[in-house]
Protein backbone atom coordinates (compact mmCIF):
# COMPACT_ATOMS: atom_id res chain seq x y z
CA UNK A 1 46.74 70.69 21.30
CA UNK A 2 47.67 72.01 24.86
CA UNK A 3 44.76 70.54 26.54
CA UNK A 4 46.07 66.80 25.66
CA UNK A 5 49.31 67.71 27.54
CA UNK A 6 49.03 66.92 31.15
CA UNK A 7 45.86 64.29 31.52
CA UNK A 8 45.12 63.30 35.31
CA UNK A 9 43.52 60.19 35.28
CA UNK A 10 44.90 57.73 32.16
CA UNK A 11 43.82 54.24 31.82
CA UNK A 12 44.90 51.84 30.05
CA UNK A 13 44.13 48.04 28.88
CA UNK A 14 46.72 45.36 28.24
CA UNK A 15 48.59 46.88 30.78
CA UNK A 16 50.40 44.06 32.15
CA UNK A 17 53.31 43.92 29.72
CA UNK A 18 54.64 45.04 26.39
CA UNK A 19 53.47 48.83 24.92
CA UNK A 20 50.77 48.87 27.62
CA UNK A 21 52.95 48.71 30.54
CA UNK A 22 55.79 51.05 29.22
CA UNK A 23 52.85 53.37 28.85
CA UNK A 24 51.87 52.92 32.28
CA UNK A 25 55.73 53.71 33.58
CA UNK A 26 56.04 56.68 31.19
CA UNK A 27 52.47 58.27 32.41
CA UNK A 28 53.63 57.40 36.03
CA UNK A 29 54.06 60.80 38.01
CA UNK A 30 52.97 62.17 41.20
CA UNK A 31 49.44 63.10 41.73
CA UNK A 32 48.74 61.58 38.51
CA UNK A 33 46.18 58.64 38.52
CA UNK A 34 46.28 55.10 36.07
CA UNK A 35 43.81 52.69 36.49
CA UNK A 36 45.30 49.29 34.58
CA UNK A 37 43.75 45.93 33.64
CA UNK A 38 45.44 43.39 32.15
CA UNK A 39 45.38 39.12 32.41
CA UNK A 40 48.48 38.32 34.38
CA UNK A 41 47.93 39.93 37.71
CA UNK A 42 51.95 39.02 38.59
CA UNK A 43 53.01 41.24 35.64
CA UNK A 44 49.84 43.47 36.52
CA UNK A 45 51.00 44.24 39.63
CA UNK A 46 54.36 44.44 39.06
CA UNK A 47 53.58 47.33 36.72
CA UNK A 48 51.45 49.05 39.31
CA UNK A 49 54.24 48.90 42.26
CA UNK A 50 57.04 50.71 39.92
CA UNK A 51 53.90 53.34 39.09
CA UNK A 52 53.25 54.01 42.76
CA UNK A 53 57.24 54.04 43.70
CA UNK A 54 57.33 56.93 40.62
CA UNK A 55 54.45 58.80 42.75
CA UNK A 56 51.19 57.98 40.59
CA UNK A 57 47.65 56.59 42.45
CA UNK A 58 47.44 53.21 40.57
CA UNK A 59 44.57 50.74 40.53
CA UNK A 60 44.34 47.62 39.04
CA UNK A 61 41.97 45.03 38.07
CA UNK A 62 42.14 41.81 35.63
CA UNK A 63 39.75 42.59 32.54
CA UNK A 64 38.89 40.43 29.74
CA UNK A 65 38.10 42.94 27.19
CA UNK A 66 35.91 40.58 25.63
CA UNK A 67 33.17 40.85 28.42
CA UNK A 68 31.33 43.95 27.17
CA UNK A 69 29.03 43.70 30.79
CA UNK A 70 32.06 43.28 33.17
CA UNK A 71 34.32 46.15 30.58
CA UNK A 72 30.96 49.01 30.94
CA UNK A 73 30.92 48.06 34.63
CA UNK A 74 34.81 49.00 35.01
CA UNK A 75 34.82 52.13 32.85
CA UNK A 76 31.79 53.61 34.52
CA UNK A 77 33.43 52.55 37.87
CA UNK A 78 36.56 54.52 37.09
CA UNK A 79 35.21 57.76 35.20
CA UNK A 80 33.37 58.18 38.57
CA UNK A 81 35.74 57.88 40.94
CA UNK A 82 37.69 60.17 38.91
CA UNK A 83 36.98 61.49 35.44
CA UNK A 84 39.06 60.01 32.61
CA UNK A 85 41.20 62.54 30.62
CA UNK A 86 42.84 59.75 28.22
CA UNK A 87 41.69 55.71 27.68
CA UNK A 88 44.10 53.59 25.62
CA UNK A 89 42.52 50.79 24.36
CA UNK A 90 45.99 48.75 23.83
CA UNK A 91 44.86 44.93 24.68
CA UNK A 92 45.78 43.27 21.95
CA UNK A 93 47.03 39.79 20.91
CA UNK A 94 48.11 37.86 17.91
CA UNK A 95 48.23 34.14 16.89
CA UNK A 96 51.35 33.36 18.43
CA UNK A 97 50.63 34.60 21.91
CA UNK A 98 50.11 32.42 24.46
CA UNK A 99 47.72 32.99 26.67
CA UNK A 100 48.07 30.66 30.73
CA UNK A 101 45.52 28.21 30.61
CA UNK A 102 44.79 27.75 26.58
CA UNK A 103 46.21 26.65 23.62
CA UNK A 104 49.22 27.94 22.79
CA UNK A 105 48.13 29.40 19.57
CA UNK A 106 44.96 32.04 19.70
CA UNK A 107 42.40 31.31 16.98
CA UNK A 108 41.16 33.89 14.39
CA UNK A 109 37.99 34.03 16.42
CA UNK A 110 39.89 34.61 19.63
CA UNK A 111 41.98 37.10 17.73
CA UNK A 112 39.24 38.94 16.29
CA UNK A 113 37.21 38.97 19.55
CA UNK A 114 40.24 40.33 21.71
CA UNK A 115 42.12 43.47 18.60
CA UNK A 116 38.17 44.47 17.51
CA UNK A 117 35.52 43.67 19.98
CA UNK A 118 37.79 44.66 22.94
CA UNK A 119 38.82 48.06 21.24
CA UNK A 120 34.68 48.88 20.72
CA UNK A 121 34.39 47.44 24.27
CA UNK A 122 36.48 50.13 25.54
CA UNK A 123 36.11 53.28 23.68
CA UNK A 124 32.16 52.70 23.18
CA UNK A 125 31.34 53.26 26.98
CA UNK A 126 33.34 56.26 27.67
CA UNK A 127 32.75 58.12 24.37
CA UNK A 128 29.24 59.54 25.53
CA UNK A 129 30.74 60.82 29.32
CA UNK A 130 33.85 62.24 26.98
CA UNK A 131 31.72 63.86 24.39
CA UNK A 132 29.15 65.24 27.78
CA UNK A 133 32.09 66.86 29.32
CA UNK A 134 33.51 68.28 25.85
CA UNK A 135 36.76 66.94 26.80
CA UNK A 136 38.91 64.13 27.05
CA UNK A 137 40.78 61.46 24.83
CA UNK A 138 40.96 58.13 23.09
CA UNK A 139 43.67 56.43 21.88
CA UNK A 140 43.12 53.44 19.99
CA UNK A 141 46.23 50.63 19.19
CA UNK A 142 46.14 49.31 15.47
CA UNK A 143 49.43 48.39 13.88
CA UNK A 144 51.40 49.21 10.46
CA UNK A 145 50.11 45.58 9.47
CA UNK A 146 46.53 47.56 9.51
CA UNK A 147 48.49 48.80 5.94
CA UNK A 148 48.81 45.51 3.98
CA UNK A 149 47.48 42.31 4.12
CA UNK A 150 50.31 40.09 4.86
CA UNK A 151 49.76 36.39 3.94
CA UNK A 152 51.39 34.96 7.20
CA UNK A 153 48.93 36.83 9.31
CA UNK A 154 46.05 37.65 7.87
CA UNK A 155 43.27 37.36 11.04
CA UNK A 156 46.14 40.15 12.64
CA UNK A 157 46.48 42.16 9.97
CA UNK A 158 42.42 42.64 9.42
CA UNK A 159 41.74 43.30 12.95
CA UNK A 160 44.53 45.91 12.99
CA UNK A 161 42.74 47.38 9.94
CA UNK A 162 39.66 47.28 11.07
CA UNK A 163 39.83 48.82 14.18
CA UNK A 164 42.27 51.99 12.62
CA UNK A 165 39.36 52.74 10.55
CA UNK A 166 36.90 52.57 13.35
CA UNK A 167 39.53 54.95 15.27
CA UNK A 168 39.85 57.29 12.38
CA UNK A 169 36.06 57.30 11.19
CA UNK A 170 35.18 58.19 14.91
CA UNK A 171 37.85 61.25 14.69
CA UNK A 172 36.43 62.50 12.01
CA UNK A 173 33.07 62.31 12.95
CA UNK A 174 33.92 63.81 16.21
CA UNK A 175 36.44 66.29 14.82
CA UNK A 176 34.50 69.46 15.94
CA UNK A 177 34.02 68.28 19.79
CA UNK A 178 36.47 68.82 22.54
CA UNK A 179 37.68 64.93 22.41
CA UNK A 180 40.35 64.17 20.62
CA UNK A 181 40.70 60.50 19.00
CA UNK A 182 43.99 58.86 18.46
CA UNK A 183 45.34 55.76 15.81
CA UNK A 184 48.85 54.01 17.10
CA UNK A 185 50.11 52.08 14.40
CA UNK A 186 53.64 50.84 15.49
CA UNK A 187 55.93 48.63 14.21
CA UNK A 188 57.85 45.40 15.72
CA UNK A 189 58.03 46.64 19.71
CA UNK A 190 59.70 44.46 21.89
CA UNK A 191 57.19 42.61 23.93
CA UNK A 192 55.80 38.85 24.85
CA UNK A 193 53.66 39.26 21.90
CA UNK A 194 56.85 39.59 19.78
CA UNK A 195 59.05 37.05 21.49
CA UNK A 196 56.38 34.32 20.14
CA UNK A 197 57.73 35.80 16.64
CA UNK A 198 60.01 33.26 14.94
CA UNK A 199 61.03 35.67 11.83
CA UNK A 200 63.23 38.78 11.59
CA UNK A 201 61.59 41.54 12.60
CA UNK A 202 63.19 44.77 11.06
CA UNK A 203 63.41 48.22 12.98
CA UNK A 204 62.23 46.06 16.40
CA UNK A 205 62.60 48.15 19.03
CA UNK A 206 62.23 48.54 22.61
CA UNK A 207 58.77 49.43 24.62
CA UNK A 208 59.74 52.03 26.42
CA UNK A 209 60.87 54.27 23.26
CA UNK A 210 58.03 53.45 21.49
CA UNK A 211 56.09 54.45 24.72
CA UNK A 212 57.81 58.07 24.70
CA UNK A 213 56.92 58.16 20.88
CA UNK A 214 53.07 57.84 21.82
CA UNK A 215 53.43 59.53 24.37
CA UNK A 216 54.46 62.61 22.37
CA UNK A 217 52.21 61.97 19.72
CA UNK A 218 48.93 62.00 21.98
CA UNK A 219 50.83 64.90 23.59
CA UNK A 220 50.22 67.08 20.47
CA UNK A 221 46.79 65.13 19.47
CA UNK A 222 47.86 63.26 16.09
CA UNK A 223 45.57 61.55 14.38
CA UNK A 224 47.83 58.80 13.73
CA UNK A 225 51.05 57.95 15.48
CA UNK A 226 53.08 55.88 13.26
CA UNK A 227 56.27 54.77 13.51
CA UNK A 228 59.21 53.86 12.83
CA UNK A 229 59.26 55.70 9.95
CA UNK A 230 60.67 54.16 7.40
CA UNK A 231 58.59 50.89 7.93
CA UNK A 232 55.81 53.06 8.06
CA UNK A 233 56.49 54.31 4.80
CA UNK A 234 57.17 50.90 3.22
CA UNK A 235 54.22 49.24 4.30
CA UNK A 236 52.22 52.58 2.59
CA UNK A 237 54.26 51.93 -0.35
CA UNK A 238 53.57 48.10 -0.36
CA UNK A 239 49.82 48.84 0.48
CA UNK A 240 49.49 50.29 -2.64
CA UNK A 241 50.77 46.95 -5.12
């Protein structure tokens, strides 16, 4: 789908580090606009200075994606000052991440309230502008754990699940609009989130390929953008015992 192609203005949450900010650097191009929130405004703006040097208009505020108020407020604020063509509602933690200034370990409610109520916190306000201009797109960040309850993480791998079915129930109820809706579900990508992870992690790989694999993927309007592969596959496969 053409129209997907070249968006203008892109924004993105979790932007700060991991999938989210080699998203950033691989939408960063001249004339092209990002606005970015993330926690860690050192990271945060460390993303947004290699974005400008590449050319792109780049704003940046911290968000907590759990604070549907202060989340509307943002969105509104930047669809008007320019409207948005793609949102990628990527903030996302899991139990091992450690977040400055709290426990070292996030709680199933904490996890539950950042994967699933800060997805619906960010596609839920901009839906109804998208769906108005018959135009624009969503992409939503689940995981291949959204395929199969895994024992060691089962807060993770529910939220995952539950927010790639809200991602692919919207698509298809939207399917005959101009706004196209979007499921990642990657694998192991190297990130903070990751280097908290004290077990192999097979097929990891590195944030800025599996940014380019998105990136293609939203590129052409997928429905889901899976990868790798053959992890992908497995985790279908196991899904199914």
């Amino acid at each position: 789908m053409q129209r997907f192609a070249d968006p203008s203005h892109i924004l993105i949450t979790g932007a700060s580090s991991g999938i989210g900010a080699a998203l950033a650097l691989a939408y960063a191009s001249t004339g092209r606009s990002l606005s970015l929130s993330g926690r860690n405004a050192d990271r945060l703006n460390g993303v947004a200075t290699q974005c400008r040097a590449a050319g792109a208009l780049c704003t940046t505020d911290l968000m907590d994606v759990t604070d549907n108020d202060a989340m509307a407020d943002w969105l509104a604020a930047a669809d008007a000052r320019q409207p948005l063509d793609l949102v990628v509602a990527n903030a996302g933690i899991s139990a091992g991440t450690i977040k400055l200034g709290n426990a070292p370990d996030a709680s199933d409610a904490e996890l539950f309230a950042t994967n699933v109520d800060g997805v619906v916190n960010t596609v839920e306000p901009v839906l109804p502008a998208m769906l108005a201009r018959e135009q624009g797109q969503i992409a939503i960040m689940a995981s291949l754990a959204s395929f199969r309850a895994f024992p060691t993480a089962p807060a993770y791998c529910a939220s995952k699940a539950a927010v790639r079915f809200y991602g692919e129930g919207l698509r298809r109820a939207h399917r005959k609009t101009g706004v196209g809706i979007s499921v990642i579900s990657p694998g192991f990508v190297r990130s903070p989130m990751t280097d908290a992870n004290d077990f192999h992690m097979p097929l990891l790989m590195d944030a800025d390929r599996a940014a380019r694999i998105i990136q293609r993927g939203l590129a052409s309007g997928r429905a889901r953008i899976a990868f790798p592969l053959p992890l992908y596959l497995a985790v279908r496969a196991m899904g199914l015992s």
